[in-house]
N, C-alpha and C. Protein backbone atom coordinates (compact mmCIF):
# COMPACT_ATOMS: atom_id res chain seq x y z
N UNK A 1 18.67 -20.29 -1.16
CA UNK A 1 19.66 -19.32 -1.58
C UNK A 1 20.64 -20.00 -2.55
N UNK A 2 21.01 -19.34 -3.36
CA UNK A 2 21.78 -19.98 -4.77
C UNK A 2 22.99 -19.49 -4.16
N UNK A 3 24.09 -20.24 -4.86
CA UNK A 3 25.67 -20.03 -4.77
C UNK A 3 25.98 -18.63 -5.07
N UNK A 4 25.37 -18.04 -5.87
CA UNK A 4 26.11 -16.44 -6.20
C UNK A 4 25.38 -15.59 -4.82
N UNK A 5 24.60 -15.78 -4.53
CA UNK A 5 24.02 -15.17 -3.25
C UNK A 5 24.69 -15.17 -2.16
N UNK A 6 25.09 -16.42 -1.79
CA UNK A 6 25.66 -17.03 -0.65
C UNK A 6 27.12 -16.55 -0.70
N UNK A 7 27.55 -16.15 -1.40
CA UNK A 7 28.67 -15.52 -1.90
C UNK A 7 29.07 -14.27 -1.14
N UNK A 8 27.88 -13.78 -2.14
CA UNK A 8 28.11 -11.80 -2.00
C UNK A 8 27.68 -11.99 -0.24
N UNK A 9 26.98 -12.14 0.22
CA UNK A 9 26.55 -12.57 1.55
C UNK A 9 27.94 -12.35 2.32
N UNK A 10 28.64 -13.45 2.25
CA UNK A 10 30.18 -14.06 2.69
C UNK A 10 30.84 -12.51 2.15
N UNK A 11 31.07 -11.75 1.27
CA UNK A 11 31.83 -10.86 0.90
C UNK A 11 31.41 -9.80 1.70
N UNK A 12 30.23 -9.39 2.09
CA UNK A 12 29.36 -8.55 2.42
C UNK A 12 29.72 -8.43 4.06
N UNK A 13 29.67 -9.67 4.65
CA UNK A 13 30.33 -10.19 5.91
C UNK A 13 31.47 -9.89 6.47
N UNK A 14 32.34 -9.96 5.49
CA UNK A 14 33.86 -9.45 5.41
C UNK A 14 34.63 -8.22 5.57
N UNK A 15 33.54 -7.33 4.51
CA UNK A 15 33.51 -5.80 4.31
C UNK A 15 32.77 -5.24 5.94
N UNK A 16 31.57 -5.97 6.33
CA UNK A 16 31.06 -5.53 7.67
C UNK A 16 32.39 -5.45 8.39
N UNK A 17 33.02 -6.37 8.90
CA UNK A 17 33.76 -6.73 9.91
C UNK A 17 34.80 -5.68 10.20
N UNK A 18 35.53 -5.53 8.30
CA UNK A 18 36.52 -4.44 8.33
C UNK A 18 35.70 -3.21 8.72
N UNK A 19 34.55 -2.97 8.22
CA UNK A 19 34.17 -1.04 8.39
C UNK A 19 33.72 -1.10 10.18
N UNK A 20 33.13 -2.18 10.57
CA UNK A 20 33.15 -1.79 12.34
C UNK A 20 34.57 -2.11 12.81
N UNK A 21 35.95 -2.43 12.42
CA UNK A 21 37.34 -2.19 12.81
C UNK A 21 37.84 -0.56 12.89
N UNK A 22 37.29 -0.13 11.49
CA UNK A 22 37.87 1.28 10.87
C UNK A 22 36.64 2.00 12.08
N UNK A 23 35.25 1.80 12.10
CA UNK A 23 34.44 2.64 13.04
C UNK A 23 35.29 2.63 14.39
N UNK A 24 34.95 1.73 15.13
CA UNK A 24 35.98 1.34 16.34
C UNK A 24 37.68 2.51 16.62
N UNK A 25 37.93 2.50 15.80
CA UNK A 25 38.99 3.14 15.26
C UNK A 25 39.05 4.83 15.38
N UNK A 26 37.83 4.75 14.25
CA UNK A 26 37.50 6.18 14.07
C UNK A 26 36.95 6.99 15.25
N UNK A 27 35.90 6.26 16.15
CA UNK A 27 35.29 6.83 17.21
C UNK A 27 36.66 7.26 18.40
N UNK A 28 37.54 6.01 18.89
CA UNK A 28 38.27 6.50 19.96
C UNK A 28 38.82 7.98 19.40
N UNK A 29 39.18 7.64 18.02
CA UNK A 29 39.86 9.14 17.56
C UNK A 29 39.43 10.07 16.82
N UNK A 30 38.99 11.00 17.22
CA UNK A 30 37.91 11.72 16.33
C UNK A 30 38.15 12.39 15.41
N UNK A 31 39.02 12.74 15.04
CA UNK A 31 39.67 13.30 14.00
C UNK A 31 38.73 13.94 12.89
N UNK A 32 38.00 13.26 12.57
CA UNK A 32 36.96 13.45 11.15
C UNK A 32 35.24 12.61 11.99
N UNK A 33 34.53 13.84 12.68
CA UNK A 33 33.23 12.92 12.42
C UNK A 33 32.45 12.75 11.52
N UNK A 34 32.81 13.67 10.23
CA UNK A 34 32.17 13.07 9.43
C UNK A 34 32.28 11.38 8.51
N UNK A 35 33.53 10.64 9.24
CA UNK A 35 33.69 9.72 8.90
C UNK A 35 33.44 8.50 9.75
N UNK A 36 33.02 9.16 10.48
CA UNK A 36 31.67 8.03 11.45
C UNK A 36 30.87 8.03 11.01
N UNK A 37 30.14 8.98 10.72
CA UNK A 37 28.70 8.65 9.68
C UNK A 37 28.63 8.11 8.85
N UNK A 38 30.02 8.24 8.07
CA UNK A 38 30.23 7.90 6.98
C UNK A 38 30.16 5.52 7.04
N UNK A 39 30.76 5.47 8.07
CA UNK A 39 30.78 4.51 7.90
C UNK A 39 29.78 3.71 8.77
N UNK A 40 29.08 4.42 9.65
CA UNK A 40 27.96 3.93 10.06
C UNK A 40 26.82 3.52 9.06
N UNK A 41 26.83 5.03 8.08
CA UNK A 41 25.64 4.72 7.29
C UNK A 41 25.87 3.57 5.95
N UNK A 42 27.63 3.23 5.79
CA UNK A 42 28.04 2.06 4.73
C UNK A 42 27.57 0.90 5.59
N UNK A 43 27.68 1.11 7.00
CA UNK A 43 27.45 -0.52 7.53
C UNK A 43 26.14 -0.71 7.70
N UNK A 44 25.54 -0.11 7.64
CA UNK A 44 23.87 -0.02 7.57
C UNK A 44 23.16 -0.51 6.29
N UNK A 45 23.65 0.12 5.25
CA UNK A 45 23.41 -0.49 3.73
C UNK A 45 24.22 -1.62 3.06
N UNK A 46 24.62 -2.08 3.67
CA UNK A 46 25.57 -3.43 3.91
C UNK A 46 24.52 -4.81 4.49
N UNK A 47 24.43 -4.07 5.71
CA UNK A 47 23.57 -4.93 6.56
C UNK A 47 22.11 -5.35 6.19
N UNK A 48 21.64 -4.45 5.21
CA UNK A 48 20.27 -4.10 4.78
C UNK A 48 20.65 -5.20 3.73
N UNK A 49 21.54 -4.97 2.88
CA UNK A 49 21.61 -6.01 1.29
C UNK A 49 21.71 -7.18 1.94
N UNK A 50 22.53 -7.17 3.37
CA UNK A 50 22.55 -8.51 3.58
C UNK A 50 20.96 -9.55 4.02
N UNK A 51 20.28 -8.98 4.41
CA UNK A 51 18.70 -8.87 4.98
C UNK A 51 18.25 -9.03 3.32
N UNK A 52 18.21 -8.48 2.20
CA UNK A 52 17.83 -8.84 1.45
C UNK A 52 18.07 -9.85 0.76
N UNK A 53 19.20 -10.15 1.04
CA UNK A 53 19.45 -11.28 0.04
C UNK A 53 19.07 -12.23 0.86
N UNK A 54 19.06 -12.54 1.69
CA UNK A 54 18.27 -13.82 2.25
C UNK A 54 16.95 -13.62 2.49
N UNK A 55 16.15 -12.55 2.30
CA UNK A 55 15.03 -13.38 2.27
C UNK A 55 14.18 -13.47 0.70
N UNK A 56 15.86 -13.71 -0.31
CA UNK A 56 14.94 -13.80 -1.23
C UNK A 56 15.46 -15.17 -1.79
């Protein structure tokens, strides 16, 4: 894995951490479920780039 990879990786990591804070968040209070999905399905395509970039 090259330095710019290992990077976005680390950034990618970061952004996870905050959107399962805001999920966590969002679920006790339901206010908007469409913004559980919403961020279920960002942490999902997050998680996926992250899966890609390492195994390339």
């Amino acid at each position: 894995m090259d330095k710019k990879a290992q990077k976005k990786i680390d950034v990618l990591r970061q952004r996870l951490a905050k959107m399962r804070q805001q999920l966590a968040g969002a679920k006790s209070q339901m206010d908007d479920p469409d913004e559980v999905r919403r961020l279920e399905s960002d942490i999902a395509k997050a998680e996926a780039e992250i899966e890609k970039l390492k195994a390339s």
